[in-house]
Each structure stands twice: as C-alpha cells, then as structure tokens.
N, C-alpha and C. Protein backbone atom coordinates (compact mmCIF):
# COMPACT_ATOMS: atom_id res chain seq x y z
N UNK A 1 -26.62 31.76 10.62
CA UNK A 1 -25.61 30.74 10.46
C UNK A 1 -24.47 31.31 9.62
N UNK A 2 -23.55 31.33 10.18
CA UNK A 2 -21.97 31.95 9.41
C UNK A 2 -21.51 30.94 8.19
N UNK A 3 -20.86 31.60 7.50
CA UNK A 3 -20.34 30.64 6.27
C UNK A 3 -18.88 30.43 6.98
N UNK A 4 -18.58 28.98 6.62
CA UNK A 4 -17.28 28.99 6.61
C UNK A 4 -15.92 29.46 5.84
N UNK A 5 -15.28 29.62 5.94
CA UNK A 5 -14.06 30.42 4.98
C UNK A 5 -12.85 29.38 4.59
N UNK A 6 -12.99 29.22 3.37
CA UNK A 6 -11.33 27.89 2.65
C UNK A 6 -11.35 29.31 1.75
N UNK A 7 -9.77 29.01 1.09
CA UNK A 7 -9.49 29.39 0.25
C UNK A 7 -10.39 29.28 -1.09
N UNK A 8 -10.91 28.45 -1.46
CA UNK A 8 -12.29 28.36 -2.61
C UNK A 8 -13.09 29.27 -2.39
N UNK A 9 -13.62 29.62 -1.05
CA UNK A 9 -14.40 30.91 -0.97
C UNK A 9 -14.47 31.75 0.05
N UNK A 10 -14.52 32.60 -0.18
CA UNK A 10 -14.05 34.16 1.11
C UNK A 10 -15.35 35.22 0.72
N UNK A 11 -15.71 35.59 1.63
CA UNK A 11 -16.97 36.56 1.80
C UNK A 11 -16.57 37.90 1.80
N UNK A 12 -17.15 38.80 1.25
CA UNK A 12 -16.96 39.83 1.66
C UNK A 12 -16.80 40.72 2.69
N UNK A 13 -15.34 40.82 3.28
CA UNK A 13 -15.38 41.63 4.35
C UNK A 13 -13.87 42.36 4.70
N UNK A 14 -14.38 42.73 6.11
CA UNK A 14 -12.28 43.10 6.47
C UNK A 14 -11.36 42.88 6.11
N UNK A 15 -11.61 41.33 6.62
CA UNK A 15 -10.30 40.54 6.41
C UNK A 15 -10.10 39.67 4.75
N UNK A 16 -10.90 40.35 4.22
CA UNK A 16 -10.34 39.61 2.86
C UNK A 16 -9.25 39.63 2.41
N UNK A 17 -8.90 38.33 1.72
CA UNK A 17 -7.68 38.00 1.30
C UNK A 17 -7.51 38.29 -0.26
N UNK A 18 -6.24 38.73 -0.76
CA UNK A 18 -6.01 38.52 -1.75
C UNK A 18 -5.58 37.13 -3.06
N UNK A 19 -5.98 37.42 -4.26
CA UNK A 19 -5.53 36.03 -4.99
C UNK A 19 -3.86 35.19 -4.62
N UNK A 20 -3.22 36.35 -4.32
CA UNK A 20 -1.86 35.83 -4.25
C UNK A 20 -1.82 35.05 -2.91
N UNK A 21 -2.06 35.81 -2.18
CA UNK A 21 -2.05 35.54 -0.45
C UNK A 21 -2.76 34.00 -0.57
N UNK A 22 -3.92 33.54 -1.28
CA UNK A 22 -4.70 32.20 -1.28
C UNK A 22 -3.66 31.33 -1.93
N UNK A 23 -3.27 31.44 -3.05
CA UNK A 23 -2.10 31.06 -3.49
C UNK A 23 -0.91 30.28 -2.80
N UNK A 24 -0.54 31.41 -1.97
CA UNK A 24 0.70 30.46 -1.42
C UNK A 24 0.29 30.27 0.26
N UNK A 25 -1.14 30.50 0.41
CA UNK A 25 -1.69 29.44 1.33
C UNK A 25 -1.71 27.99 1.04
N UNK A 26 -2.44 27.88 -0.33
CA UNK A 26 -2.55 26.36 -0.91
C UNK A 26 -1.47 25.83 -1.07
N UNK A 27 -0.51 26.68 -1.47
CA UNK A 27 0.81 26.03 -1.76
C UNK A 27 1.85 25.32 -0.46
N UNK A 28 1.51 25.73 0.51
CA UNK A 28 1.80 25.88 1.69
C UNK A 28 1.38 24.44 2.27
N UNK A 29 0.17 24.26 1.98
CA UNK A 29 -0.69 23.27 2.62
C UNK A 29 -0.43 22.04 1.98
N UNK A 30 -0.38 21.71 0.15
CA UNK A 30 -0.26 21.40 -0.72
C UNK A 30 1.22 20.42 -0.57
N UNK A 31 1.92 21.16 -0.27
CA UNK A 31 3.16 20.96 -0.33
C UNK A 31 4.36 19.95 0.50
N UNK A 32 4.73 18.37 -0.16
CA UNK A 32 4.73 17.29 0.50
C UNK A 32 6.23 17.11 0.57
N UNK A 33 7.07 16.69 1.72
CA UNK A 33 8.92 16.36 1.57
C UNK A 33 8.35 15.09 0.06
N UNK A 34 9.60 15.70 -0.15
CA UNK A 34 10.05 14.16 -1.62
C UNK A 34 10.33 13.37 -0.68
N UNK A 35 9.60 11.49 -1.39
CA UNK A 35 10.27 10.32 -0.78
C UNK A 35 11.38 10.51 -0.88
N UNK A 36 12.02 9.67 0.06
CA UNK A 36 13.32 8.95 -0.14
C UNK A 36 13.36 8.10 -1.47
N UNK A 37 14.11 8.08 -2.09
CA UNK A 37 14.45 6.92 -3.26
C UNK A 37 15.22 5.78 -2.71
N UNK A 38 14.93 4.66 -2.78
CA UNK A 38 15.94 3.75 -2.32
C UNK A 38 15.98 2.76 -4.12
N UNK A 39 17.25 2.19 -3.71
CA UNK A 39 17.27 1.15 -5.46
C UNK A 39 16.56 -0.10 -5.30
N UNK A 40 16.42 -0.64 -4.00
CA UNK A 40 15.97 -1.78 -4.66
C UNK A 40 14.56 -2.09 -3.54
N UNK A 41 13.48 -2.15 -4.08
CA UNK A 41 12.43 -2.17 -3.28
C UNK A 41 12.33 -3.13 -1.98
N UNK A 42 12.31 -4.61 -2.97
CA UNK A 42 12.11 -5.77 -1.89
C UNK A 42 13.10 -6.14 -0.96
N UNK A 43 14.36 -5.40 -1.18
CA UNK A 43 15.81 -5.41 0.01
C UNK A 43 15.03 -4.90 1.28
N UNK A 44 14.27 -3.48 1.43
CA UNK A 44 14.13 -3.24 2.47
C UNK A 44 13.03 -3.68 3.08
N UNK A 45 11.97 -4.58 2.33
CA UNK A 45 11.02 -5.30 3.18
C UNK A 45 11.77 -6.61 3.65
N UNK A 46 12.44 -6.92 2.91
CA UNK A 46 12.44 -8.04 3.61
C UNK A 46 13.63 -8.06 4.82
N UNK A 47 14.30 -6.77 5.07
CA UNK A 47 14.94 -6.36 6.01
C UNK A 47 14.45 -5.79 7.72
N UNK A 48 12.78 -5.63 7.03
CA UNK A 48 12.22 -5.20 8.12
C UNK A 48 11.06 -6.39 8.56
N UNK A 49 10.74 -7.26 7.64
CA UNK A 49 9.86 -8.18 8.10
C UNK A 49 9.83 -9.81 7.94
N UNK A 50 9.51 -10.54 8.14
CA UNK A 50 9.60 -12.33 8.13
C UNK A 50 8.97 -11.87 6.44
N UNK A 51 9.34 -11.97 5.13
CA UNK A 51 9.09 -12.53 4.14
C UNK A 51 9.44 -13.53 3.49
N UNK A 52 8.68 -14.03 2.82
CA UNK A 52 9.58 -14.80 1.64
C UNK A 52 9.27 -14.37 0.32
N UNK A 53 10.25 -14.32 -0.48
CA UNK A 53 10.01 -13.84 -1.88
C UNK A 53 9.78 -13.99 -3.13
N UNK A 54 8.71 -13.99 -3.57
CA UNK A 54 8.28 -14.90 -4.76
C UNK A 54 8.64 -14.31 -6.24
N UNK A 55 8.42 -12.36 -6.06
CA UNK A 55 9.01 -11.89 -7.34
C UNK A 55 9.36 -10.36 -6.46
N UNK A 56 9.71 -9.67 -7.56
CA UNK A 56 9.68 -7.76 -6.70
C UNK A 56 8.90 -7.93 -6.09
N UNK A 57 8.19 -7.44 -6.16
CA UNK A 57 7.08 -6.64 -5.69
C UNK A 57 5.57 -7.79 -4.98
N UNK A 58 6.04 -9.13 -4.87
CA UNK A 58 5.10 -10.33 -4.28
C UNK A 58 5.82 -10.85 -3.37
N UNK A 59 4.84 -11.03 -2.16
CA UNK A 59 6.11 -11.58 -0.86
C UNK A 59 4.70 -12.47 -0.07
N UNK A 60 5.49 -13.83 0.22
CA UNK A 60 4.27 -14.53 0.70
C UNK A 60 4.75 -14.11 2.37
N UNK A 61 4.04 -14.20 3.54
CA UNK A 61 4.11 -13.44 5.12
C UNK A 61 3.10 -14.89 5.57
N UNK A 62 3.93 -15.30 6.85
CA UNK A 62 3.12 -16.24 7.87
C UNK A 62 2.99 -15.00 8.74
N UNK A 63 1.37 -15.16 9.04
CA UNK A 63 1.00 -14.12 10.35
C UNK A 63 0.15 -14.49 11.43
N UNK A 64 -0.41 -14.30 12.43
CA UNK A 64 -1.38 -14.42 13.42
C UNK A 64 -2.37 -13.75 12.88
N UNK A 65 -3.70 -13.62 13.09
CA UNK A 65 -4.94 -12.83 12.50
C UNK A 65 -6.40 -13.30 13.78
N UNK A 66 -6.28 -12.46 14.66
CA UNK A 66 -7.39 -13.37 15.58
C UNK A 66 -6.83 -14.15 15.99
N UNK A 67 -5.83 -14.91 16.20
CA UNK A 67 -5.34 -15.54 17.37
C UNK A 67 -5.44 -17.01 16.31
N UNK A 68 -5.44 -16.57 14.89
CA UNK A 68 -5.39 -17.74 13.70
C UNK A 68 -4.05 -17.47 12.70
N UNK A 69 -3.56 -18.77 12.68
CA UNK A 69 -2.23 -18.51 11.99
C UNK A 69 -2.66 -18.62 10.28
N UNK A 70 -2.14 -17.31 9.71
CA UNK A 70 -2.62 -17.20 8.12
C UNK A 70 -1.65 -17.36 7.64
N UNK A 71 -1.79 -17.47 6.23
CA UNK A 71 -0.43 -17.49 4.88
C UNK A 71 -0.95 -16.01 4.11
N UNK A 72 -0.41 -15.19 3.98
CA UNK A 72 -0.45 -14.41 3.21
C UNK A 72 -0.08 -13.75 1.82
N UNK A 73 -0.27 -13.91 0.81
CA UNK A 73 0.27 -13.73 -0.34
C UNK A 73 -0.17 -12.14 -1.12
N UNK A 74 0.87 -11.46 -1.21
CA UNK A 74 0.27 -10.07 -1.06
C UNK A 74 1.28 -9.81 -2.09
N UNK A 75 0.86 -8.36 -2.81
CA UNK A 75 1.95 -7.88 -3.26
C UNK A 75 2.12 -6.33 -2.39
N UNK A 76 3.28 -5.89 -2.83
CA UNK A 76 3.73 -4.84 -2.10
C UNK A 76 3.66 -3.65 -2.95
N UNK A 77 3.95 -2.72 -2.50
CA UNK A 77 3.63 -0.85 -3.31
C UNK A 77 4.99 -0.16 -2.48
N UNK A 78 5.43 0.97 -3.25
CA UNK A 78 6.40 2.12 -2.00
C UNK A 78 5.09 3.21 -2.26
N UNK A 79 5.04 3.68 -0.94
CA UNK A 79 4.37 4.50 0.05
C UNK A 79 5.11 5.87 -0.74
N UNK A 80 4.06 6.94 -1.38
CA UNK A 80 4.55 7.68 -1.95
C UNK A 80 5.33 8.78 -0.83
N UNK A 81 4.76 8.73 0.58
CA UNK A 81 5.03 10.01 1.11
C UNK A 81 6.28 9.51 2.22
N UNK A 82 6.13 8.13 2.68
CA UNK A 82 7.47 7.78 3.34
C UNK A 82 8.06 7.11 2.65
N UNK A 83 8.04 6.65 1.12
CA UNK A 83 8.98 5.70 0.41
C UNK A 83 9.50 4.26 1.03
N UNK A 84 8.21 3.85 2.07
CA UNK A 84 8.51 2.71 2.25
C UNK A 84 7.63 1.96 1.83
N UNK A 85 8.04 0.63 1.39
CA UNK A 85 6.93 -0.52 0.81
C UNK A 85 6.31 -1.50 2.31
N UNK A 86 4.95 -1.15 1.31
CA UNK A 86 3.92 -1.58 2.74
C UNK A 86 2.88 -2.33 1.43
N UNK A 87 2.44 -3.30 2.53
CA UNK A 87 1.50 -4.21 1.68
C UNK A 87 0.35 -3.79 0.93
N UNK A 88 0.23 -3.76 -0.17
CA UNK A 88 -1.19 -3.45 -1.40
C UNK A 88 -2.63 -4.42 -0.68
N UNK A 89 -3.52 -3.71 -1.78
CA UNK A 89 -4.81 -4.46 -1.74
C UNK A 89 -4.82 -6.27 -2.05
N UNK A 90 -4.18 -6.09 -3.09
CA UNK A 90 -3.62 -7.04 -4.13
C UNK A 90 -3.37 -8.38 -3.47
N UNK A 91 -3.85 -9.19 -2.97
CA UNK A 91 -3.62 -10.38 -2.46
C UNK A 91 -4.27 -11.52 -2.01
N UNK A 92 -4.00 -12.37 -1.44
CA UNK A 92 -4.95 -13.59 -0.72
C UNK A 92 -4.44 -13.42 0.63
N UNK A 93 -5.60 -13.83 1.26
CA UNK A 93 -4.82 -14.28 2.71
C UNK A 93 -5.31 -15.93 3.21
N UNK A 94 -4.68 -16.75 3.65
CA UNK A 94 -5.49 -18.32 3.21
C UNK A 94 -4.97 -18.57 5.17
N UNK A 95 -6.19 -19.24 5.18
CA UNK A 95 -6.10 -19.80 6.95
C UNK A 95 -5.35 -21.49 6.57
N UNK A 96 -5.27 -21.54 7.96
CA UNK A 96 -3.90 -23.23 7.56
C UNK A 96 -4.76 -24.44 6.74
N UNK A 97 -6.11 -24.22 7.18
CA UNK A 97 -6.77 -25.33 6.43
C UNK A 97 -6.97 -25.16 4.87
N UNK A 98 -7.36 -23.74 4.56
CA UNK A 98 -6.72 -23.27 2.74
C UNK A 98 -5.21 -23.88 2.37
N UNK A 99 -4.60 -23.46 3.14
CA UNK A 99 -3.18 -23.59 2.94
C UNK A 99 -3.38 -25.13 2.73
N UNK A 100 -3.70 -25.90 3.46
CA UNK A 100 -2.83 -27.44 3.22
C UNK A 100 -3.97 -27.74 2.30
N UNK A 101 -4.92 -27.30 2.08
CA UNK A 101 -5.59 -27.76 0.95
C UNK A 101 -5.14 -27.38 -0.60
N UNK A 102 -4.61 -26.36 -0.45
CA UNK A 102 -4.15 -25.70 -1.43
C UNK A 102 -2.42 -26.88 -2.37
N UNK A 103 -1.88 -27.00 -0.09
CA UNK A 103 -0.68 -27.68 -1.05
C UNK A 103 -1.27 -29.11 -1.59
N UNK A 104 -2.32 -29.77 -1.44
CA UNK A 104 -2.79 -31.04 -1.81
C UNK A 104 -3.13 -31.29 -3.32
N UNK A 105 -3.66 -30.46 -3.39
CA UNK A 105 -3.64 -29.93 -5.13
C UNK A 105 -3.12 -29.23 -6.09
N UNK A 106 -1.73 -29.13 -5.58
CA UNK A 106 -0.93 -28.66 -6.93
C UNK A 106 -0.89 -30.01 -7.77
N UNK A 107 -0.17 -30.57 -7.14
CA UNK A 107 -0.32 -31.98 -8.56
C UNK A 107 -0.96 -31.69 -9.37
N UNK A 108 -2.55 -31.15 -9.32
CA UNK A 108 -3.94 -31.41 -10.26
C UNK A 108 -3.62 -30.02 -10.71
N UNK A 109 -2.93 -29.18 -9.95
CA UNK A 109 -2.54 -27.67 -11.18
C UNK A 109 -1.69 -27.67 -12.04
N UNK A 110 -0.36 -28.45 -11.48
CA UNK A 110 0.48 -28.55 -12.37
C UNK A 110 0.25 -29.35 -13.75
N UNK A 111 -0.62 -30.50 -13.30
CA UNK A 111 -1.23 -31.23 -14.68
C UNK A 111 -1.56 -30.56 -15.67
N UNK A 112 -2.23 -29.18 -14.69
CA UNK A 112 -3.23 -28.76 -15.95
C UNK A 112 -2.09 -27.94 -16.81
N UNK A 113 -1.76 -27.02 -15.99
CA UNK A 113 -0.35 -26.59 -17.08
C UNK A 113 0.08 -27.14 -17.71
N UNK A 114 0.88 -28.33 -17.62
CA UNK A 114 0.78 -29.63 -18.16
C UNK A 114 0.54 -29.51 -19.83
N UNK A 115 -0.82 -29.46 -19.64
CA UNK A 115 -1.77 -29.95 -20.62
C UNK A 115 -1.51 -28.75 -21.67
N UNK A 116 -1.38 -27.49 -20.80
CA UNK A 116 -1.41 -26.65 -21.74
C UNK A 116 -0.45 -26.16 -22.41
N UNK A 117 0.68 -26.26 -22.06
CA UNK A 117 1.75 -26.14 -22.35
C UNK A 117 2.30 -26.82 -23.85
C-alpha cells in the first residue's frame, strides 16, 4: 500500500521536494482574492432580496419552505471570500400559525416590559 504525498509529508525518494518548493506550494494553495469592501452592509441585501429591516445586520424575509409560507427572522454576516451578506445561523424561522400567534400576544409582552421598565 503506497503512502500518499501532501506537503506535511514526502517520502524518501526521486522526486523529493525541497522546504522552499513546499512553501510556496502552500502558499499557492493558501492563498484567497481580498473581499470586496462595500460601506454599508444592509444596502446591498436589501437590494438583492424582499427584506424588511429591523437593525444592520437583522432582516425579517417572507419565504416559501415546502410549499409552506414562513416568516423569517435572521440575522445576516458578509461572506468573507465574496463579501456578500448571506443569512447567519442566528435566527427563527416561524410558520403562519407561529406568526399570528405570536402577533396575538404582544399585548401580554409589551405589558411585561411594561412592568419592567
């Protein structure tokens, strides 16, 4: 059974490589275009998709899911390698019956703030 060959390890033989030569193999491989920088994050999502905007970086999205209409409340990230903002882990996703249950009881949330306030 043959060993395989990465730069981490090379066998003794012919074709051995030198430290430098591994070097700017890795570097080679390693080596990513810079994002784009843009200034203002949530300009270009919400240029490319149905959002609405709650803060930077939080955007609530009506979507289909299975052939079920969701509310989505997500926050967003920029994508280190295309510098575009695409949706995070970070969120809820609520089906219409969450949703109108949800709007039925703010009253009883806002109370509670309310209280605490």
């Amino acid at each position: 059974m043959s060993k395989r060959r990465t730069p981490a390890y090379i066998e003794d033989s012919d074709e051995e490589l030198n430290k430098e030569e591994i070097v700017s193999k890795n570097k080679k491989l390693k080596s990513k275009p810079a994002p784009s920088k843009k200034t203002d994050d949530s300009d270009s999502v919400e240029e490319s998709e149905d959002l609405i905007k709650i803060s930077a970086k939080r955007f609530v999205n009506v979507r289909t899911y299975g052939g079920k209409i969701m509310v989505d409340i997500r926050e967003y990230y920029r994508d280190q390698s295309s510098g575009e903002m695409k949706p995070g882990k970070k969120g809820i996703c609520l089906s219409l019956e969450q949703w109108h249950q949800l709007k039925k009881i703010v009253p009883r949330i806002d109370d509670k703030i309310d209280q605490m306030d």
